[in-house]
Protein backbone atom coordinates (compact mmCIF):
# COMPACT_ATOMS: atom_id res chain seq x y z
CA UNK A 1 8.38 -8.73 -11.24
CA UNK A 2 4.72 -10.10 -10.23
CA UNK A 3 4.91 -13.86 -10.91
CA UNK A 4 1.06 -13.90 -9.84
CA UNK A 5 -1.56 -14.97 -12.78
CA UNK A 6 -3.20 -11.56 -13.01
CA UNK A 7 -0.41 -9.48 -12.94
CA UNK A 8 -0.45 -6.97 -9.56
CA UNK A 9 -1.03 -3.17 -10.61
CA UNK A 10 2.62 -1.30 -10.22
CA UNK A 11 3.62 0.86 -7.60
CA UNK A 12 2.82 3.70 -9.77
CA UNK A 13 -0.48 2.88 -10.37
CA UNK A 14 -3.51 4.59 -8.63
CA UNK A 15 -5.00 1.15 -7.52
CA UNK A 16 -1.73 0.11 -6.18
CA UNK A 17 -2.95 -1.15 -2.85
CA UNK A 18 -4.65 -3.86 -5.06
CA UNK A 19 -1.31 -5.69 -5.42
CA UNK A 20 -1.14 -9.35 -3.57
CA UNK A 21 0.64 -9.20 0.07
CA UNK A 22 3.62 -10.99 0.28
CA UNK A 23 4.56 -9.93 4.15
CA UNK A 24 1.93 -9.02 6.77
CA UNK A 25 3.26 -7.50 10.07
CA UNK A 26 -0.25 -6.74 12.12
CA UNK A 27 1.97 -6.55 15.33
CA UNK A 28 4.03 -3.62 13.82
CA UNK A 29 0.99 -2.20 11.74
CA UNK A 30 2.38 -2.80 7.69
CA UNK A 31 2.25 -5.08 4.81
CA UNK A 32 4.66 -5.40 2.08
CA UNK A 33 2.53 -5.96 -1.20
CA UNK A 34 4.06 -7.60 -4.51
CA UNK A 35 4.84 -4.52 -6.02
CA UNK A 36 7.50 -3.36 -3.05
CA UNK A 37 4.76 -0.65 -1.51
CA UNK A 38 4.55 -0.77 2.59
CA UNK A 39 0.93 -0.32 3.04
CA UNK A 40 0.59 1.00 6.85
CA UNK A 41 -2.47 0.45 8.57
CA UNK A 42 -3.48 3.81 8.70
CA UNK A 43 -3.53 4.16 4.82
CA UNK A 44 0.02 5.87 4.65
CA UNK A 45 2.30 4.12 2.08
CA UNK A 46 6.21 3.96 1.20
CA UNK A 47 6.77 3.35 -2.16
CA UNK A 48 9.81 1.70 -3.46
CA UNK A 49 11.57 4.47 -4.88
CA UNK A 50 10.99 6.06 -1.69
CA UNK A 51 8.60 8.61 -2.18
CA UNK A 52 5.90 8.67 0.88
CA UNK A 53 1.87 8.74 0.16
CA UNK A 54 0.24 10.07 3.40
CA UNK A 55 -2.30 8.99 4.76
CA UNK A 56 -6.21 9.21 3.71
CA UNK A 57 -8.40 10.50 6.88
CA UNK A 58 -11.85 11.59 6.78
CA UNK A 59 -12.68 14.81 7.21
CA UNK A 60 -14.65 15.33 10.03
CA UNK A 61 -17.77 17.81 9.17
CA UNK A 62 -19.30 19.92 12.11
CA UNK A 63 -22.15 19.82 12.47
């Protein structure tokens, strides 16, 4: 549980990646937040109950 004074939104939660880091790897390119998601630098996540958000790229519009 999130022992933090505003409580961190859950992992199921669409504003998830608001949750408090309590690890931060920049070398290997992932954070662990307070609610147990893996937050990868390129916007993929692992959420605790394994289930895998990919990641959010921009589409790229031709001009």
């Amino acid at each position: 549980m999130c022992q933090h004074r505003t409580e961190c939104p859950s992992s199921d939660s669409a504003d998830r990646e608001a949750a408090v880091p309590v690890a931060r790897h920049p070398e290997q390119g992932w954070s662990l937040l307070c609610n147990g998601v893996l937050l990868f630098d390129d916007t993929g996540e692992l959420l605790p109950d394994g289930r895998v958000i990919a990641p959010r790229r921009s589409l790229l519009i031709a001009a």
